[in-house]
Protein backbone atom coordinates (compact mmCIF):
# COMPACT_ATOMS: atom_id res chain seq x y z
CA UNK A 1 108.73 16.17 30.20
CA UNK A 2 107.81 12.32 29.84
CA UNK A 3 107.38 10.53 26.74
CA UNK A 4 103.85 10.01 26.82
CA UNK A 5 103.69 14.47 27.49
CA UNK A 6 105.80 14.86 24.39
CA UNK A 7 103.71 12.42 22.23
CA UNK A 8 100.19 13.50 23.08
CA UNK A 9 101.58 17.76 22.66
CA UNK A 10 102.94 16.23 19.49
CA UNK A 11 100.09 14.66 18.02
CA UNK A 12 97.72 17.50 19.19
CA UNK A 13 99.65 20.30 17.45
CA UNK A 14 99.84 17.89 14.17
CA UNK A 15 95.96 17.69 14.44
CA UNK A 16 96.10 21.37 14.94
CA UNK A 17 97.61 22.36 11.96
CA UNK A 18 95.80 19.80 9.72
CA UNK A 19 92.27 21.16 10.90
CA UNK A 20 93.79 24.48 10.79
CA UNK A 21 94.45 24.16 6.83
CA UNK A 22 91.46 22.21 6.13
CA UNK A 23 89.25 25.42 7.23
CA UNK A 24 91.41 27.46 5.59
CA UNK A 25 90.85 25.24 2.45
CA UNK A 26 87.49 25.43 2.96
CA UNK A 27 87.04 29.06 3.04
CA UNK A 28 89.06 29.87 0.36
CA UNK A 29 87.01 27.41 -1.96
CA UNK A 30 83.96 28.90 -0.89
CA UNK A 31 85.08 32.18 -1.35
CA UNK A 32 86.20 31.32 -5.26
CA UNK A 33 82.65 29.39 -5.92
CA UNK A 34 80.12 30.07 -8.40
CA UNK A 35 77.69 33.29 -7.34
CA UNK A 36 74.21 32.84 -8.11
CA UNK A 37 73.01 34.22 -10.81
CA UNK A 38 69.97 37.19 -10.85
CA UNK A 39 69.11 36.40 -14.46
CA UNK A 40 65.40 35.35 -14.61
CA UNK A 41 64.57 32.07 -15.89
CA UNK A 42 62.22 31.25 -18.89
CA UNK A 43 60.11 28.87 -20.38
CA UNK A 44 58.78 29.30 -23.89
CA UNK A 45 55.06 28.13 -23.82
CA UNK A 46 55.08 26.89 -27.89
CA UNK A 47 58.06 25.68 -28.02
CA UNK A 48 59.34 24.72 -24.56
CA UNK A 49 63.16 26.08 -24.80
CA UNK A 50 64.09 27.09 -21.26
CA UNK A 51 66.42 30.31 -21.68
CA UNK A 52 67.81 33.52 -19.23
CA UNK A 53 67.37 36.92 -19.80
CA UNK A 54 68.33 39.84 -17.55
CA UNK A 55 66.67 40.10 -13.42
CA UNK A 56 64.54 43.71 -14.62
CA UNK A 57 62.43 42.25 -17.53
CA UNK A 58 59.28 40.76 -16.40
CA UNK A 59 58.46 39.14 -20.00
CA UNK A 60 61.08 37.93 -23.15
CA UNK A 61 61.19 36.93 -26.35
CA UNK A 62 62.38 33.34 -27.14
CA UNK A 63 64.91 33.29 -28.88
CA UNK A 64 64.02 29.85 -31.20
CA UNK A 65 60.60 30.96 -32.11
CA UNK A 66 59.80 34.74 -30.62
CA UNK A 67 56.73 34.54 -28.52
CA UNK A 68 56.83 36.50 -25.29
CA UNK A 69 56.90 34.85 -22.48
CA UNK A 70 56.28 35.39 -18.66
CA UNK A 71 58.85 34.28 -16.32
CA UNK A 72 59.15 31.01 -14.63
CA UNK A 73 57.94 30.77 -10.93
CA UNK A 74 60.11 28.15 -8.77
């Protein structure tokens, strides 16, 4: 094998294992990320306080001044 054979096999298989742990990397961060959330989102009409409650109610009580509220439409 000549020098410039060796070289270029080494270099690729160094490039080959460096993108081989950078997708491994990625996948494994992506697979530890934050879920998203099926909590419904609020928006108190009196007193503007933007709170969660649970995916199944369709209307909640704030919790700083108690008026029901319908959820927020994004």
């Amino acid at each position: 094998m000549s020098e410039g054979a060796l070289l270029a096999t080494y270099v690729v298989a160094l490039l080959g294992a460096l993108s081989a742990v950078a997708v491994f990397y990625g996948l494994r961060q992506r697979s530890f990320g934050p879920t998203r959330s099926s909590d419904r989102v609020f928006r108190c009409e009196k007193c503007a306080y933007v709170y969660t409650d649970d995916a199944d109610v369709d209307r909640s009580r704030c919790p700083q001044c108690g008026r029901v509220n319908d959820a927020c439409r994004f």
